[in-house]
Protein backbone atom coordinates (compact mmCIF):
# COMPACT_ATOMS: atom_id res chain seq x y z
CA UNK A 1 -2.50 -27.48 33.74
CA UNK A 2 0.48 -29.73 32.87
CA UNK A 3 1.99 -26.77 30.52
CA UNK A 4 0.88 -23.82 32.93
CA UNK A 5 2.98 -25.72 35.55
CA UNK A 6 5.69 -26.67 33.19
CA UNK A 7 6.01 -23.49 32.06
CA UNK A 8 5.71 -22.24 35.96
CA UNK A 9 9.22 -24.28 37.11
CA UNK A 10 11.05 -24.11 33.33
CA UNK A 11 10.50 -20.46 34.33
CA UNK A 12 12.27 -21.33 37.92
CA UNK A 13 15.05 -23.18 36.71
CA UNK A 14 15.66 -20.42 34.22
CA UNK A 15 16.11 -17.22 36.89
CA UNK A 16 17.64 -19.66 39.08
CA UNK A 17 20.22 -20.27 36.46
CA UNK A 18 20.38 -16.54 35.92
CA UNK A 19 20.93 -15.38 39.59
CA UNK A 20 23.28 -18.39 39.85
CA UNK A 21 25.27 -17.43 36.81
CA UNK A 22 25.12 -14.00 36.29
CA UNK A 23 27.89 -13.45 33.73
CA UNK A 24 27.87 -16.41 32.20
CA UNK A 25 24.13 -15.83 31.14
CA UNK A 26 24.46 -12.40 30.07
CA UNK A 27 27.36 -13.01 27.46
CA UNK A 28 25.37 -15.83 26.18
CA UNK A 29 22.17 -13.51 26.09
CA UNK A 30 24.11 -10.97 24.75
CA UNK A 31 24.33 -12.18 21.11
CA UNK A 32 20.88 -12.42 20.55
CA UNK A 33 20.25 -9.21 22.64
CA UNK A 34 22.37 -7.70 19.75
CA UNK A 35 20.91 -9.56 17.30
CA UNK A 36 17.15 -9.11 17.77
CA UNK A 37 18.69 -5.15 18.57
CA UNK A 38 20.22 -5.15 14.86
CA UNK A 39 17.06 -6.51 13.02
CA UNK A 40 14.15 -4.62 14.90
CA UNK A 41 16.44 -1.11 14.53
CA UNK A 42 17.07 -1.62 10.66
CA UNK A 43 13.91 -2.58 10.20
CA UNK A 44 12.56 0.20 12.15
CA UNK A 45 14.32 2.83 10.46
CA UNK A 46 13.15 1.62 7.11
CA UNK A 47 9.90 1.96 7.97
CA UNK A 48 10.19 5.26 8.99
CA UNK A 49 12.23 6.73 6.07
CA UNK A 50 9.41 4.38 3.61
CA UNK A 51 6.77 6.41 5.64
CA UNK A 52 8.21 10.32 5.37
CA UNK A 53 9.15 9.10 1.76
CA UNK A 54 5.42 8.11 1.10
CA UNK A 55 4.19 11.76 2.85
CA UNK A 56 6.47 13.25 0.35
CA UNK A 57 5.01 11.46 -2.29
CA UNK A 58 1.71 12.32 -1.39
CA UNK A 59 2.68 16.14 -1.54
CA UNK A 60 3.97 15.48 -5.34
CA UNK A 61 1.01 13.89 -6.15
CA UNK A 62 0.20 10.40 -6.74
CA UNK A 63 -1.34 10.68 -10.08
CA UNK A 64 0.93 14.19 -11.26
CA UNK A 65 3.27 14.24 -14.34
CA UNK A 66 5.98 16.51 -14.42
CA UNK A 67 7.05 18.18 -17.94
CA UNK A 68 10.74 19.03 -17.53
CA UNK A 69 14.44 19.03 -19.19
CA UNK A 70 15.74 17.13 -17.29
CA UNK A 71 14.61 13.67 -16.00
CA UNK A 72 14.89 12.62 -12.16
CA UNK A 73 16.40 8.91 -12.90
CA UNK A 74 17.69 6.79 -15.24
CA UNK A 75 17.98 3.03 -15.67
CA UNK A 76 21.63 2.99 -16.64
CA UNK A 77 23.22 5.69 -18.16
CA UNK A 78 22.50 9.20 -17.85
CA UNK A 79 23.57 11.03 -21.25
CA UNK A 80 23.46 14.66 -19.75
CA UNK A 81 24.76 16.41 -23.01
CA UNK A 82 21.83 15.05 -24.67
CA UNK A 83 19.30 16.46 -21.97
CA UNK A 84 21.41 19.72 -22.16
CA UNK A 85 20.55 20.71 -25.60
CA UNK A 86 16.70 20.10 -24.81
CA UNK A 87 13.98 23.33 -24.11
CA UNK A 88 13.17 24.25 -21.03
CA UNK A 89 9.14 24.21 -20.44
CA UNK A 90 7.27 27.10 -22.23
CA UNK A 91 4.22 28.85 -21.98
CA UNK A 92 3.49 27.72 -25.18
CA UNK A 93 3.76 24.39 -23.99
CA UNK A 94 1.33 24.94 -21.13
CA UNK A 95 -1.26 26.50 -23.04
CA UNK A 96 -1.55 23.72 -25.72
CA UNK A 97 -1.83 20.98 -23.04
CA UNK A 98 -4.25 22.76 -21.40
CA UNK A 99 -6.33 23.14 -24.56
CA UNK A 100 -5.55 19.45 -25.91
CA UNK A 101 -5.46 17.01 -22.91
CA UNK A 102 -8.65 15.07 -21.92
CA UNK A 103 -7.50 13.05 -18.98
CA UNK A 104 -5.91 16.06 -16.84
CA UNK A 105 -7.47 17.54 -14.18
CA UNK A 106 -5.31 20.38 -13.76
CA UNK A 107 -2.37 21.77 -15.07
CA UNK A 108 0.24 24.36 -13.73
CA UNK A 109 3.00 26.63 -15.20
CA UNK A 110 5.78 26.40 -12.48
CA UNK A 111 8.96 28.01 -11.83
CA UNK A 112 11.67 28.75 -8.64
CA UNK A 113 12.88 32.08 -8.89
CA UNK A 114 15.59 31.34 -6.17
CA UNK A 115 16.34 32.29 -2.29
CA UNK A 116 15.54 35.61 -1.62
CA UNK A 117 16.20 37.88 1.93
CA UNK A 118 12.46 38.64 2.49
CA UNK A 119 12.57 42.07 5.45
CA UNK A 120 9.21 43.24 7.24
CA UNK A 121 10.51 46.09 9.39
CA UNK A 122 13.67 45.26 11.58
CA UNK A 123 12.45 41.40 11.06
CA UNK A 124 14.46 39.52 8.29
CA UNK A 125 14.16 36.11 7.12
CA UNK A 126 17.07 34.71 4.65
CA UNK A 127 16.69 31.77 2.41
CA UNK A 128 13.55 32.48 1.42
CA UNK A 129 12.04 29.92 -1.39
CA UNK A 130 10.30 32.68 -4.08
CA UNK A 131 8.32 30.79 -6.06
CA UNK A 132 5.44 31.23 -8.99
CA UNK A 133 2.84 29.66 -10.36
CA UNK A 134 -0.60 29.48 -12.58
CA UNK A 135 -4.16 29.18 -11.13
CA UNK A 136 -4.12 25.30 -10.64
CA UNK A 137 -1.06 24.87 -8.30
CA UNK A 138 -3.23 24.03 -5.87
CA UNK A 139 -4.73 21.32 -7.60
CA UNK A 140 -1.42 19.66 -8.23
CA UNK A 141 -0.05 19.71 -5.38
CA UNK A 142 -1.39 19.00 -2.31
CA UNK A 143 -0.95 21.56 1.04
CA UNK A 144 -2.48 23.13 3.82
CA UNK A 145 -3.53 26.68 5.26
CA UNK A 146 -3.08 27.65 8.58
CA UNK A 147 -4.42 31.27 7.77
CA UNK A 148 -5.92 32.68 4.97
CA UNK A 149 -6.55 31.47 1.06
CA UNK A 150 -5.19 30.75 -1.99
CA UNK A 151 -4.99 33.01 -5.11
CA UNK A 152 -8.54 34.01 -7.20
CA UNK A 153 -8.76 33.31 -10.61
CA UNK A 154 -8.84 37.03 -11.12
CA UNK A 155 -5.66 37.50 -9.50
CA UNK A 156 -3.49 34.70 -11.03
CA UNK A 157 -4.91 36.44 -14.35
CA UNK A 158 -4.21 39.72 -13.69
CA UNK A 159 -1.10 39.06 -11.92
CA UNK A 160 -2.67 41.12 -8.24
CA UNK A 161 0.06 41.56 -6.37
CA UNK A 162 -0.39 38.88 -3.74
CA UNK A 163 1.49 36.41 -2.10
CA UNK A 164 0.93 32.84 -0.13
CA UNK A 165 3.99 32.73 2.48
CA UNK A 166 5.04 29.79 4.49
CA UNK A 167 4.93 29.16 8.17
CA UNK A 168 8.61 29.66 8.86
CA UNK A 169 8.31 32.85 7.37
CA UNK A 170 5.08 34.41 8.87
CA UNK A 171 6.61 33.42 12.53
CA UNK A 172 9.93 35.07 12.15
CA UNK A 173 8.52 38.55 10.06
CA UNK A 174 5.31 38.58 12.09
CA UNK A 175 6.18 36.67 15.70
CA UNK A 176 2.92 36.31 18.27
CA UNK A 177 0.87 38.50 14.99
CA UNK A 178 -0.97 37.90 11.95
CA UNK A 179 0.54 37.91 8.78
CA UNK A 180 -2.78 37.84 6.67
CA UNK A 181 -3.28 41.67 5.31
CA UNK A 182 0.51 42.71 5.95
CA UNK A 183 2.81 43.99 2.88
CA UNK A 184 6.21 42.89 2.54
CA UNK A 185 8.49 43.69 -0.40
CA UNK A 186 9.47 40.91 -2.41
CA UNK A 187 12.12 41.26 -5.47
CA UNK A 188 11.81 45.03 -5.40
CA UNK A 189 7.64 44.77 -5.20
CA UNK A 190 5.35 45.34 -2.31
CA UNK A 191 2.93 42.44 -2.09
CA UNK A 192 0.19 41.86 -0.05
CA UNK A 193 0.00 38.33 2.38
CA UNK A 194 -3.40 37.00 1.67
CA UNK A 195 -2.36 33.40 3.17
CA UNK A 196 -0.03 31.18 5.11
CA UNK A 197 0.99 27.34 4.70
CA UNK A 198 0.80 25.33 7.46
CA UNK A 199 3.59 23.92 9.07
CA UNK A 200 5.39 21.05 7.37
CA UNK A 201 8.50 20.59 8.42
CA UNK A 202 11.22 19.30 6.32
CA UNK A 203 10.94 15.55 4.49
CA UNK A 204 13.08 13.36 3.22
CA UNK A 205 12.99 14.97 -0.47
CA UNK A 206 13.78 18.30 0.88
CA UNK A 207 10.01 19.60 0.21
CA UNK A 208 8.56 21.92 2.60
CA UNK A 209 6.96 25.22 1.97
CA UNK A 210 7.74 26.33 5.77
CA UNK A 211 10.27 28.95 3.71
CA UNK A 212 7.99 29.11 0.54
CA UNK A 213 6.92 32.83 -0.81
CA UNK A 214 4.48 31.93 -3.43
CA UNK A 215 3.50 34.44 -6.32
CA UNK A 216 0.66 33.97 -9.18
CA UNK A 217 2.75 33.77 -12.32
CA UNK A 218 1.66 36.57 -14.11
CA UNK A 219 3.08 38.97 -11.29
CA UNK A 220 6.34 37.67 -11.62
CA UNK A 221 6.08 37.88 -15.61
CA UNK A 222 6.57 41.47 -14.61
CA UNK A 223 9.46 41.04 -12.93
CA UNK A 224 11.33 38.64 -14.53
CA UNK A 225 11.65 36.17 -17.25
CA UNK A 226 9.55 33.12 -16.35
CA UNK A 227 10.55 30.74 -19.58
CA UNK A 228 14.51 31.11 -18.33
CA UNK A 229 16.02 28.12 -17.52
CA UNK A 230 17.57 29.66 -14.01
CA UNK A 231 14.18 29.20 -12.71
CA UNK A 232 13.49 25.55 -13.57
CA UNK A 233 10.13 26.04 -15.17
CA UNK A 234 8.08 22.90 -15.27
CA UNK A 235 4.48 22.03 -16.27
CA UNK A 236 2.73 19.70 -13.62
CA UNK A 237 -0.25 17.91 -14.78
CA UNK A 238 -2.85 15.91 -12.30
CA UNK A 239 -4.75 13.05 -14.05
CA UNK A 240 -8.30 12.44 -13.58
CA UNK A 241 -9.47 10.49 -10.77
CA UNK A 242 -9.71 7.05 -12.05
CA UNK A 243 -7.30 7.14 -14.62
CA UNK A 244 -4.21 5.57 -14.46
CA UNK A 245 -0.36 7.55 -14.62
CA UNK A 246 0.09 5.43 -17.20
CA UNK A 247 -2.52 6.72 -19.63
CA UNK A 248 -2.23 10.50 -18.81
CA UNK A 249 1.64 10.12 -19.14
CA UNK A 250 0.99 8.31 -22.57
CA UNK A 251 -1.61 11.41 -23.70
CA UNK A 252 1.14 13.59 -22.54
CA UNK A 253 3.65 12.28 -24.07
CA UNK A 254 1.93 12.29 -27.64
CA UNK A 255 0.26 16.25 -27.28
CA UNK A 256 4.24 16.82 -26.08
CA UNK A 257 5.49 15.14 -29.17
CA UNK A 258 2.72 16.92 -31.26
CA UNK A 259 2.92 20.54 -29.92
CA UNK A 260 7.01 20.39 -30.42
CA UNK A 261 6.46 18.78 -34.10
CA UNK A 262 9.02 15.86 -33.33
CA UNK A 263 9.54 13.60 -36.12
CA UNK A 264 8.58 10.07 -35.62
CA UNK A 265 12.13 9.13 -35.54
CA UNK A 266 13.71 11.61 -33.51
CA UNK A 267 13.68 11.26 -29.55
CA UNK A 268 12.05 12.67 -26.91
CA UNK A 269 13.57 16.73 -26.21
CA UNK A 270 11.25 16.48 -22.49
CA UNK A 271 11.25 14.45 -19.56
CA UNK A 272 8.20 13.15 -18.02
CA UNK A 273 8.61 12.59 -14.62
CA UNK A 274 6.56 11.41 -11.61
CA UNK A 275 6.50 10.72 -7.98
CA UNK A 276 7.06 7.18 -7.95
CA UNK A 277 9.79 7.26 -9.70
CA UNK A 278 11.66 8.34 -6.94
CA UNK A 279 10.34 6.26 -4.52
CA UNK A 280 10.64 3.02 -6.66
CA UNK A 281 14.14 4.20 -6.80
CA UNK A 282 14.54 4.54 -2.90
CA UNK A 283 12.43 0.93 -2.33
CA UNK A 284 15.55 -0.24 -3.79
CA UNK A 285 17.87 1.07 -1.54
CA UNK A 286 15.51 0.32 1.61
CA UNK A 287 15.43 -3.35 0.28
CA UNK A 288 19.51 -3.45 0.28
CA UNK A 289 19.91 -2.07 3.88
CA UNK A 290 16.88 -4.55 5.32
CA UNK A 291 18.95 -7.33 3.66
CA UNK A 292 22.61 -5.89 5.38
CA UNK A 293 20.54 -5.76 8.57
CA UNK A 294 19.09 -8.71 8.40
CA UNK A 295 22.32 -10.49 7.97
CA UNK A 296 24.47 -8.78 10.14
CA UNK A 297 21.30 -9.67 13.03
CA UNK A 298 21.15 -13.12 11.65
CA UNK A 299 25.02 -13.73 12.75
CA UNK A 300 24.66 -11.91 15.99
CA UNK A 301 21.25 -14.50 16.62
CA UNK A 302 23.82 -17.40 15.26
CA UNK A 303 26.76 -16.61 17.85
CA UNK A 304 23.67 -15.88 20.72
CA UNK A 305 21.96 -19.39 19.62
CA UNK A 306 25.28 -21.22 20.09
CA UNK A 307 25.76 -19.81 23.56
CA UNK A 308 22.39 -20.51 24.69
CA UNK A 309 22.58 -24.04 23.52
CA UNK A 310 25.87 -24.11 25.46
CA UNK A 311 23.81 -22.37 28.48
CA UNK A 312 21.15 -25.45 28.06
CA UNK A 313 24.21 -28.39 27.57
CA UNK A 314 25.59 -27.49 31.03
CA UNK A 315 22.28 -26.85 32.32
CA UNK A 316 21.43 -30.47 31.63
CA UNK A 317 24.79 -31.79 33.09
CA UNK A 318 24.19 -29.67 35.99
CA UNK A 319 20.90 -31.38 36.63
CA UNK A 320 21.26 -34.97 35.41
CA UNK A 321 20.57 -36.19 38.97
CA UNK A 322 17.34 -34.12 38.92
CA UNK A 323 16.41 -35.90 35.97
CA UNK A 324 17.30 -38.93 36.86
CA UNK A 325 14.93 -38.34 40.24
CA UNK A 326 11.93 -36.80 37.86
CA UNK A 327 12.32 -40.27 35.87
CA UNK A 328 12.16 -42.68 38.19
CA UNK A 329 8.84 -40.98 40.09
CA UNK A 330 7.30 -41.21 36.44
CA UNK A 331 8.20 -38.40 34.67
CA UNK A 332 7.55 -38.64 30.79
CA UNK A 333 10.81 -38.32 28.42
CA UNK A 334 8.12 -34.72 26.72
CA UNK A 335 7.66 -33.79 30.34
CA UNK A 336 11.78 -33.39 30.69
CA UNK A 337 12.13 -32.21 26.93
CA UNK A 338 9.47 -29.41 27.39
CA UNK A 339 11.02 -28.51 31.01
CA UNK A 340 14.34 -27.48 29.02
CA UNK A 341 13.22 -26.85 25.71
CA UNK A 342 10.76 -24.10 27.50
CA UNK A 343 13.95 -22.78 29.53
CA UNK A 344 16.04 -22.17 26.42
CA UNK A 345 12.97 -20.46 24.92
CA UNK A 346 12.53 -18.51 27.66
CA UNK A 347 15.96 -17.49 27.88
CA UNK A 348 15.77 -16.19 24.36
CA UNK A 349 12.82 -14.30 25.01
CA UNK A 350 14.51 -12.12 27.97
CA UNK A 351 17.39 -11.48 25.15
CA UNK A 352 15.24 -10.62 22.52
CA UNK A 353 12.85 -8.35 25.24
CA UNK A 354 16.12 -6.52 26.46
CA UNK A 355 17.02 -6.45 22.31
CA UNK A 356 13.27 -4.28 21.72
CA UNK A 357 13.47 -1.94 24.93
CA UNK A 358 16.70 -0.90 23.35
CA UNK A 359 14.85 -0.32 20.61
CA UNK A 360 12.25 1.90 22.20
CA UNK A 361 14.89 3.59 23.92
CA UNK A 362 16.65 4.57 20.83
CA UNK A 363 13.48 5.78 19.56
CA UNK A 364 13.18 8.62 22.50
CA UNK A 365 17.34 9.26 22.00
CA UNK A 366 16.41 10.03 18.36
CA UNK A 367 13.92 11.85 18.69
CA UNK A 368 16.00 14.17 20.94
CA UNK A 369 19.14 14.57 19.27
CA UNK A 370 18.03 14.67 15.31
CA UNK A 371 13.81 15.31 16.18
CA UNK A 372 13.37 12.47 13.67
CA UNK A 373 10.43 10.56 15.19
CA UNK A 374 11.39 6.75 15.02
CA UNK A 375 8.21 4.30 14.61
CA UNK A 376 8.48 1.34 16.18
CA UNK A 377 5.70 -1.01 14.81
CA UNK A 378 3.63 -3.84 15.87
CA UNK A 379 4.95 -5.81 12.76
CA UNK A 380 8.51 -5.49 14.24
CA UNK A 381 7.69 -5.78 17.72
CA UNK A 382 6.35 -9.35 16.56
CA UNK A 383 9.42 -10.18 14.30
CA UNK A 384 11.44 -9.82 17.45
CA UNK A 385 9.12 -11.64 19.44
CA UNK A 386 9.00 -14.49 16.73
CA UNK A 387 12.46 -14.36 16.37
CA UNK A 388 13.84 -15.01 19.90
CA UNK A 389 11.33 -17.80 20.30
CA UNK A 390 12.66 -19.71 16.76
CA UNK A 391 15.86 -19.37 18.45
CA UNK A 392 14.92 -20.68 21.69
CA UNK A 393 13.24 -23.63 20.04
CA UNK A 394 16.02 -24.33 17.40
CA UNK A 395 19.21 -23.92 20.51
CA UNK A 396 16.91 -26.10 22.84
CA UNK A 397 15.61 -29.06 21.38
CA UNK A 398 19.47 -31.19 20.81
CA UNK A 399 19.69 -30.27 24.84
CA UNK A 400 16.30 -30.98 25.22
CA UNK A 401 16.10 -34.02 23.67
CA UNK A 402 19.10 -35.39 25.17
CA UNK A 403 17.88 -34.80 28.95
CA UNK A 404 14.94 -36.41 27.94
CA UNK A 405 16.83 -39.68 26.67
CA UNK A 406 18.84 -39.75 29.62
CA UNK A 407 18.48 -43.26 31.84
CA UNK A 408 17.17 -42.85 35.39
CA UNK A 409 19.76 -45.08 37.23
CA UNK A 410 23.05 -43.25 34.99
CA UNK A 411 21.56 -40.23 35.80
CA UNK A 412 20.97 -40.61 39.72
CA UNK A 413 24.67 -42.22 40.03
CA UNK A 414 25.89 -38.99 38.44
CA UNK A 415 27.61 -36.60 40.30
């Protein structure tokens, strides 16, 4: 009951001292209102690039290798005339992991043919993404149908001309129809849609098959050359469940070695790459720009922590014959260090509160003017919370404490 009604008139003297001192307040609030701002944002946008970084991830594949020329990143430096002189991926390749490896899962001969202008009727769609690939593409990567299926083993043998399109695609050639049975002409050819990808959207790695016109690889052996390095082939292989990247990029790495008859001393001519490492690459960067943030908040909450303990110093001189009154009808020296010490926290709260609907508003502005969807989570919501009330305590307790030590009769006599 004591703290309920402490709590009741610290709340009192604070929106008195607010009304009373409007502008005063709010440039004193307004430091860690920026502050708490600064943090919660950076923070918040983190978390949401970490999160569409992850879903891209999770499209790569978790537990995929990726047999290429070159490699995504490098710990220092990047000798490009070395990686220049390696092979591309071959068929060869392909076949031999797919007869030697015992921890894949699946394995698939991959290549991007390049943007095409893909025409059903008077509809056109440019920038098309013509793509081709073996039977178990859909085993390495991961994806979605809206309509339709993927490719038979009979077809992907046989190289059927059929196609998989993406959702962009079947909603501009085929708008308020069904794309699923149609024929549309693709490199010179007449294939026929057995499928569309659901909608993705565009993530931060620039993966999205919302433009994608997927053929089985031996259709577009007919068409062109599918071991020419224009069309970035690559061989994607998806461990086992239950065993580790580690050990099928190790088994990989040796059949590679093996199949290419690489002397023990001469160097890798391939590049095994894999999903995390671009996202152990990015955590880096995240980690940087949560530190910047957090400093740059941490000296806004410093300048805003000064001016609320300057908000609490005059608020004690201002009421120093209250005190004295409170004192000499018995009040406690923790009843009069509580009264302030809860103001100043409670202060801080309304700056940090005003700090987190900025927040949330920023979220919805966003949202609207770059449709990136901005999460705001609990975790942060409480780091703001937690923050403004460290402040509060930290700016309030030398006030605080002094009201509390001040003598009755000085503090009557005071004007």
């Amino acid at each position: 009951m004591i703290f309920l009604k402490l709590f009741r008139e610290s709340f009192l003297f604070a929106f008195d001292s607010l009304r009373q001192n409007k502008l005063r307040t709010l440039l004193s609030l307004l430091g860690v209102t920026i502050g708490i701002f600064t943090i919660i944002a950076v923070f918040s946008a983190v978390d949401t690039l970490r999160d569409n970084l992850q879903k891209s991830v999770n499209k790569l594949g978790s537990n995929s290798v990726y047999v290429e020329k070159w490699p995504w990143t490098s710990d220092g430096e990047y000798p490009w005339w070395k990686f220049m002189q390696r092979p591309v991926a071959k068929l060869r390749d392909f076949n031999e992991l797919q007869r030697r490896s015992q921890t894949a899962e699946a394995i698939s001969y991959e290549i991007g043919i390049d943007n095409r202008t893909i025409k059903f009727g008077s509809n056109t769609v440019d920038g098309a993404q013509v793509d081709a690939c073996t039977q178990d593409h859909n085993k390495t990567w991961n994806f979605d149908f809206q309509d339709g299926r993927y490719f038979t083993e009979m077809e992907s043998q046989t190289g059927a001309p059929v196609t998989i399109i993406g959702n962009d695609i079947a909603e501009n050639l085929f708008p308020g129809g069904t794309a699923v049975g149609k024929k549309i002409k693709v490199m010179g050819r007449y294939v026929t849609i057995i499928g569309v990808f659901a909608k993705e959207g565009k993530d931060m790695l620039g993966i999205s098959a919302d433009k994608e016109v997927l053929l089985p690889l031996n259709f577009a052996h007919n068409i062109v050359d599918v071991q020419n390095e224009r069309y970035r082939p690559s061989i994607v292989v998806r461990g086992k469940a239950g065993i580790p990247i580690v050990d099928v990029k190790g088994e990989i790495k040796g059949l590679m070695r093996s199949i290419r008859s690489l002397r023990p001393n001469e160097d890798d001519n391939f590049a095994l790459n894999e999903s995390t490492m671009l996202s152990d690459q990015l955590d880096i960067v995240f980690k940087i720009i949560n530190v910047a943030g957090l400093i740059i908040g941490m000296f806004s909450i410093l300048v805003g922590g000064f001016g609320i303990a300057n908000i609490m110093f005059v608020s004690v001189k201002e009421r120093t014959n209250i005190i004295g009154i409170q004192k000499s009808l018995g009040a406690k020296n923790y009843f009069i260090l509580l009264q302030f010490l809860i103001e100043s926290i409670i202060l801080c709260l309304m700056g940090g509160l005003i700090g987190l609907l900025m927040v949330y508003g920023g979220t919805f502005v966003v949202k609207w003017a770059a449709d990136v969807t901005i999460v705001l989570y609990m975790k942060n919501i409480i780091i703001g919370i937690g923050t403004s009330v460290g402040i509060g305590i930290i700016s309030g307790i030398v006030p605080a404490w002094f009201a509390s030590k001040l003598d009755p009769v000085e503090a009557i006599r005071s004007n």
